[in-house]
C-alpha atoms as a PDB file:
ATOM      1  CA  UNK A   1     -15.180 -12.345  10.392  1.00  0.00           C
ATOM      2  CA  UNK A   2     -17.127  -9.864   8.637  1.00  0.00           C
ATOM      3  CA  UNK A   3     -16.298  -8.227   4.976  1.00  0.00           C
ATOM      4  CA  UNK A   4     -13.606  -5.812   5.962  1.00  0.00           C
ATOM      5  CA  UNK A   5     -11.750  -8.219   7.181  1.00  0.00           C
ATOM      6  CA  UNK A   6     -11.171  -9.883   3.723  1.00  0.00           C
ATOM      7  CA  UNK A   7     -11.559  -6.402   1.922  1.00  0.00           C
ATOM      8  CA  UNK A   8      -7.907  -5.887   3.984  1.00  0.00           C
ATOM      9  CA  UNK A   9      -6.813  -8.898   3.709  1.00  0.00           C
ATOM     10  CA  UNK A  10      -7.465  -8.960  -0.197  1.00  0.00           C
ATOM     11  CA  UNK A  11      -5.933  -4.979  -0.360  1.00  0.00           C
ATOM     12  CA  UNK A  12      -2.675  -6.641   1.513  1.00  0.00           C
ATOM     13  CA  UNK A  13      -1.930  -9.247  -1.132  1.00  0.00           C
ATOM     14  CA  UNK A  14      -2.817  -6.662  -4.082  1.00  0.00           C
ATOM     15  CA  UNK A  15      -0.346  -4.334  -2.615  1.00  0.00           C
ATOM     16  CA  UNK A  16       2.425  -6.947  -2.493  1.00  0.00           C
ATOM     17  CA  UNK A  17       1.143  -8.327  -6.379  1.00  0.00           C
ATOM     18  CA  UNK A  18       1.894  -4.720  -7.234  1.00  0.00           C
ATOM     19  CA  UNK A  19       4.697  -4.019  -5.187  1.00  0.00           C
ATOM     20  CA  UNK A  20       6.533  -7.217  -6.157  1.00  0.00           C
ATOM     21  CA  UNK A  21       6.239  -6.353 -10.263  1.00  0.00           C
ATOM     22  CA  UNK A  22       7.381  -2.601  -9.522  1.00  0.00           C
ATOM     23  CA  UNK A  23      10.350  -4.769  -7.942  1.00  0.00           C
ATOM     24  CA  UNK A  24      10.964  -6.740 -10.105  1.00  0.00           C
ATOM     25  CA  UNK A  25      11.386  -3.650 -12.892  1.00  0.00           C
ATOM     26  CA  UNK A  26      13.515  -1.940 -10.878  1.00  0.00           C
ATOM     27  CA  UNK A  27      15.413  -4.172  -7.371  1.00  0.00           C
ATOM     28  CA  UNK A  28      15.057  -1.200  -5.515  1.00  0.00           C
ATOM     29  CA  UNK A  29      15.448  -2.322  -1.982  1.00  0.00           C
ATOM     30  CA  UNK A  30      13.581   0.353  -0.508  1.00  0.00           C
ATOM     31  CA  UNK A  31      10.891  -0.409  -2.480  1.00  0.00           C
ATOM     32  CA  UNK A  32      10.456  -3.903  -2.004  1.00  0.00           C
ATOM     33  CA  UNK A  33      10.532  -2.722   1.720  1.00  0.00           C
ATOM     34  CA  UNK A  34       8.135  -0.186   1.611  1.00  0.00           C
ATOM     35  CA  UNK A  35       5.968  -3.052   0.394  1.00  0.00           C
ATOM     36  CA  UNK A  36       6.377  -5.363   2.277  1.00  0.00           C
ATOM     37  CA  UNK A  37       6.096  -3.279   5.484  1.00  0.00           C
ATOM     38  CA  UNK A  38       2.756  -2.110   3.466  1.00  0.00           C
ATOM     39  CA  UNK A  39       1.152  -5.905   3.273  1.00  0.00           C
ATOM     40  CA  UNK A  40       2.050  -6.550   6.813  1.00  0.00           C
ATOM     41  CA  UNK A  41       0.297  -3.302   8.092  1.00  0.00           C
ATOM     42  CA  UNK A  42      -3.107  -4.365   6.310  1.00  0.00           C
ATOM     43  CA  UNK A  43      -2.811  -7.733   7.263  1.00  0.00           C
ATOM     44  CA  UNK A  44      -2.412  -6.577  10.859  1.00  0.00           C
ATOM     45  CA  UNK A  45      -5.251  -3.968  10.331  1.00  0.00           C
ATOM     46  CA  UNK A  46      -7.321  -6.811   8.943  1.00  0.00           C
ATOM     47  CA  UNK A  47      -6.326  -8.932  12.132  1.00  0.00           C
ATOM     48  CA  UNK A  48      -7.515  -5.868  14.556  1.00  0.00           C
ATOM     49  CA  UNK A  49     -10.640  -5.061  12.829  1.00  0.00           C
ATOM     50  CA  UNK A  50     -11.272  -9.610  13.415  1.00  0.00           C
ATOM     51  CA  UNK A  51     -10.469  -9.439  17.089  1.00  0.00           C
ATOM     52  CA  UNK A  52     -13.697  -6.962  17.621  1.00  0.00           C
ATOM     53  CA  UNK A  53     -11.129  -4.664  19.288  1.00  0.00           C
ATOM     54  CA  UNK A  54      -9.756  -2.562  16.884  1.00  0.00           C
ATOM     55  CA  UNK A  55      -8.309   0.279  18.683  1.00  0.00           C
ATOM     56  CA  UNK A  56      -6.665   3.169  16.722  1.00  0.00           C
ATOM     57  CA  UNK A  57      -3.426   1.340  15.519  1.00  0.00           C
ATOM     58  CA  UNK A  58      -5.919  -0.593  13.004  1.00  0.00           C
ATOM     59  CA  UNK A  59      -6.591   2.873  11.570  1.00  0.00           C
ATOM     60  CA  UNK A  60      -3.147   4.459  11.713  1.00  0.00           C
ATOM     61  CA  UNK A  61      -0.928   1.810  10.450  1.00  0.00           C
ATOM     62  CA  UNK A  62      -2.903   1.440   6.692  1.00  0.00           C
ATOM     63  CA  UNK A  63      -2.875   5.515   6.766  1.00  0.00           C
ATOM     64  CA  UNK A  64       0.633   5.873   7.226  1.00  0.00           C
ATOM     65  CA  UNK A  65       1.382   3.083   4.895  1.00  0.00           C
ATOM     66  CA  UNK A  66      -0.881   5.026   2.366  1.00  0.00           C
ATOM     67  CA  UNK A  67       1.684   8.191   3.296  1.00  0.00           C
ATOM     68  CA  UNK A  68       4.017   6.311   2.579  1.00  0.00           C
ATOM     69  CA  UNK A  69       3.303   4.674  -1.154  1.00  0.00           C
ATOM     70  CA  UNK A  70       1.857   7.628  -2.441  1.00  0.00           C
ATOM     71  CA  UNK A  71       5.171   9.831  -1.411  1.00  0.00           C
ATOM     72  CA  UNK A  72       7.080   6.954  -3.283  1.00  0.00           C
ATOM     73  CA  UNK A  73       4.642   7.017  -6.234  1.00  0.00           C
ATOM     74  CA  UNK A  74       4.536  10.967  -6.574  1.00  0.00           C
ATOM     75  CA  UNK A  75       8.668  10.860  -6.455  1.00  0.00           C
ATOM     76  CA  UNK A  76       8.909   7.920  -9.108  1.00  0.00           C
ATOM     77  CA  UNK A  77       6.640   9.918 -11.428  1.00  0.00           C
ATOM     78  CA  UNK A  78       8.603  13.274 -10.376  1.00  0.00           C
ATOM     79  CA  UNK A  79      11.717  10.953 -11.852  1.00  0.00           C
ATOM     80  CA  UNK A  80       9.748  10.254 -14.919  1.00  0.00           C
ATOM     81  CA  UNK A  81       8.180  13.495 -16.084  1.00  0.00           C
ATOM     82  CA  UNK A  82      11.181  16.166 -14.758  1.00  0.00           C
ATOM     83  CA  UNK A  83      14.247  14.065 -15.208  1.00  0.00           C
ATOM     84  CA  UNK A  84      13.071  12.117 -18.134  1.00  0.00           C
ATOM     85  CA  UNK A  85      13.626   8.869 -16.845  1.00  0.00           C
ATOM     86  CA  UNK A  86      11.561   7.263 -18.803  1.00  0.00           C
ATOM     87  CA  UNK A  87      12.141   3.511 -17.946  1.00  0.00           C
ATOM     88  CA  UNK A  88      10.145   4.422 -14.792  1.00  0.00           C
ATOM     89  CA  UNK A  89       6.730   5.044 -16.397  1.00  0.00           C
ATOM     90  CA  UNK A  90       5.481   1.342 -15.813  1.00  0.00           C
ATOM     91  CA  UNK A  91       6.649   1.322 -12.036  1.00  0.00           C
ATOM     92  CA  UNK A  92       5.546   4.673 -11.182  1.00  0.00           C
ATOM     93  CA  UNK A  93       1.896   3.481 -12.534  1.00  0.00           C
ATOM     94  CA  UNK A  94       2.241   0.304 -10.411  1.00  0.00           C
ATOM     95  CA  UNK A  95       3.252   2.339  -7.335  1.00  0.00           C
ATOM     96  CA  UNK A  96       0.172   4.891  -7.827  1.00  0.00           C
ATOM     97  CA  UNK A  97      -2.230   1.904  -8.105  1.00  0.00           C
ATOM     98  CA  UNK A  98      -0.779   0.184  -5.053  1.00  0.00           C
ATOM     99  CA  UNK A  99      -1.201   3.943  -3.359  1.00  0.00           C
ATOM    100  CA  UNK A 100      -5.039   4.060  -4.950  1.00  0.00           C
ATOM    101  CA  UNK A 101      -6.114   0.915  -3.421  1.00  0.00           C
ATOM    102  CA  UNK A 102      -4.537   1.891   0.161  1.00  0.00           C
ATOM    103  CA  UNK A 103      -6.333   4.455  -0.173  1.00  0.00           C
ATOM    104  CA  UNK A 104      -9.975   1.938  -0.255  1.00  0.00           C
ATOM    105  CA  UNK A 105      -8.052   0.006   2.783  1.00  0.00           C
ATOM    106  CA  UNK A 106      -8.009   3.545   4.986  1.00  0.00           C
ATOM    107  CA  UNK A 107     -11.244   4.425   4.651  1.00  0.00           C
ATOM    108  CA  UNK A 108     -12.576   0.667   5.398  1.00  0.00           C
ATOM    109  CA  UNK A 109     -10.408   0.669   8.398  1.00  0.00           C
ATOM    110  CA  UNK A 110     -11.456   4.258   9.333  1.00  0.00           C
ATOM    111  CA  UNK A 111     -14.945   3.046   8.972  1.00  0.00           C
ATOM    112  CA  UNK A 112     -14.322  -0.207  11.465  1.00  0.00           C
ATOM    113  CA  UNK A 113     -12.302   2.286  13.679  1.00  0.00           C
END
Protein backbone atom coordinates (compact mmCIF):
# COMPACT_ATOMS: atom_id res chain seq x y z
CA UNK A 1 0.00 0.00 0.00
CA UNK A 2 1.57 3.18 -0.66
CA UNK A 3 0.66 6.78 1.08
CA UNK A 4 -2.46 7.62 -0.82
CA UNK A 5 -3.93 4.86 0.17
CA UNK A 6 -4.02 5.94 3.90
CA UNK A 7 -4.15 9.73 2.86
CA UNK A 8 -7.94 8.37 1.58
CA UNK A 9 -8.48 6.26 3.94
CA UNK A 10 -7.62 8.92 6.75
CA UNK A 11 -9.81 11.79 4.48
CA UNK A 12 -12.82 9.00 4.71
CA UNK A 13 -12.96 8.82 8.50
CA UNK A 14 -12.38 12.79 8.81
CA UNK A 15 -15.30 13.26 6.59
CA UNK A 16 -17.57 11.01 8.66
CA UNK A 17 -15.86 12.76 12.22
CA UNK A 18 -17.19 15.90 10.58
CA UNK A 19 -20.18 14.76 9.06
CA UNK A 20 -21.37 12.91 12.17
CA UNK A 21 -21.01 16.35 14.57
CA UNK A 22 -22.83 18.48 11.73
CA UNK A 23 -25.46 15.55 12.47
CA UNK A 24 -25.60 15.52 15.45
CA UNK A 25 -26.41 19.62 15.52
CA UNK A 26 -28.91 19.31 13.25
CA UNK A 27 -30.57 15.13 12.45
CA UNK A 28 -30.84 16.07 9.07
CA UNK A 29 -31.21 12.82 7.28
CA UNK A 30 -29.92 13.95 4.14
CA UNK A 31 -27.04 14.98 5.66
CA UNK A 32 -26.03 12.15 7.55
CA UNK A 33 -26.51 10.48 4.05
CA UNK A 34 -24.59 12.63 2.08
CA UNK A 35 -21.89 11.57 4.52
CA UNK A 36 -21.99 8.57 4.73
CA UNK A 37 -22.25 7.95 0.96
CA UNK A 38 -19.06 10.48 1.14
CA UNK A 39 -16.81 7.99 3.54
CA UNK A 40 -17.77 5.04 1.51
CA UNK A 41 -16.68 6.71 -1.85
CA UNK A 42 -13.05 7.46 -0.38
CA UNK A 43 -12.80 4.33 1.19
CA UNK A 44 -13.59 2.70 -2.15
CA UNK A 45 -11.23 5.22 -3.93
CA UNK A 46 -8.62 4.28 -1.36
CA UNK A 47 -9.40 0.48 -2.14
CA UNK A 48 -8.89 1.19 -6.13
CA UNK A 49 -5.87 3.24 -5.89
CA UNK A 50 -4.48 -0.42 -3.41
CA UNK A 51 -5.50 -2.86 -6.09
CA UNK A 52 -2.78 -1.11 -8.63
CA UNK A 53 -5.80 -0.80 -10.97
CA UNK A 54 -7.39 2.23 -10.38
CA UNK A 55 -9.41 2.96 -13.35
CA UNK A 56 -11.43 6.24 -13.56
CA UNK A 57 -14.23 5.41 -10.96
CA UNK A 58 -11.30 5.94 -8.23
CA UNK A 59 -11.18 9.50 -9.57
CA UNK A 60 -14.85 10.24 -10.18
CA UNK A 61 -16.50 8.96 -7.15
CA UNK A 62 -14.29 11.42 -4.46
CA UNK A 63 -15.04 14.34 -7.20
CA UNK A 64 -18.57 13.96 -7.23
CA UNK A 65 -18.70 13.43 -3.55
CA UNK A 66 -16.68 16.77 -3.34
CA UNK A 67 -19.80 18.21 -5.71
CA UNK A 68 -21.73 17.11 -3.57
CA UNK A 69 -20.54 18.51 0.14
CA UNK A 70 -19.57 21.67 -1.10
CA UNK A 71 -23.27 22.27 -2.79
CA UNK A 72 -24.54 21.26 0.79
CA UNK A 73 -22.00 23.53 2.53
CA UNK A 74 -22.57 26.65 0.15
CA UNK A 75 -26.62 26.11 0.78
CA UNK A 76 -26.20 25.74 4.71
CA UNK A 77 -24.20 28.98 4.74
CA UNK A 78 -26.77 30.53 2.06
CA UNK A 79 -29.35 29.55 5.16
CA UNK A 80 -27.13 31.30 7.57
CA UNK A 81 -26.10 34.60 6.03
CA UNK A 82 -29.58 35.37 3.77
CA UNK A 83 -32.21 33.85 5.97
CA UNK A 84 -30.55 34.52 9.22
CA UNK A 85 -30.60 31.23 10.51
CA UNK A 86 -28.18 31.57 12.68
CA UNK A 87 -28.14 28.20 14.62
CA UNK A 88 -26.50 26.92 11.39
CA UNK A 89 -23.17 28.78 11.62
CA UNK A 90 -21.32 25.80 13.44
CA UNK A 91 -22.67 23.12 10.86
CA UNK A 92 -22.22 25.09 7.85
CA UNK A 93 -18.35 25.47 9.06
CA UNK A 94 -18.24 21.68 9.65
CA UNK A 95 -19.76 20.99 6.21
CA UNK A 96 -17.15 23.48 4.40
CA UNK A 97 -14.25 21.71 6.20
CA UNK A 98 -15.54 18.25 5.32
CA UNK A 99 -15.87 19.89 1.53
CA UNK A 100 -12.03 21.41 2.02
CA UNK A 101 -10.51 18.18 2.80
CA UNK A 102 -12.42 16.32 -0.22
CA UNK A 103 -11.09 18.59 -1.96
CA UNK A 104 -7.06 17.15 -0.80
CA UNK A 105 -8.77 13.50 -1.46
CA UNK A 106 -9.55 14.59 -5.40
CA UNK A 107 -6.51 15.76 -6.25
CA UNK A 108 -4.58 12.63 -4.52
CA UNK A 109 -6.87 10.40 -6.39
CA UNK A 110 -6.52 12.49 -9.61
CA UNK A 111 -2.86 12.17 -9.09
CA UNK A 112 -3.03 8.05 -8.67
CA UNK A 113 -5.57 8.18 -11.63
Amino acid sequence: MNSSTFILSGISFGTLLLGLSAWRLTSSKPLILNILFASASFLIAAYGISIKHPGQLTFAMPFLVTMLLTGRALGIYWRTFFKEEHELRIPAHLMGSAAAICVVGTYVAFLNQ
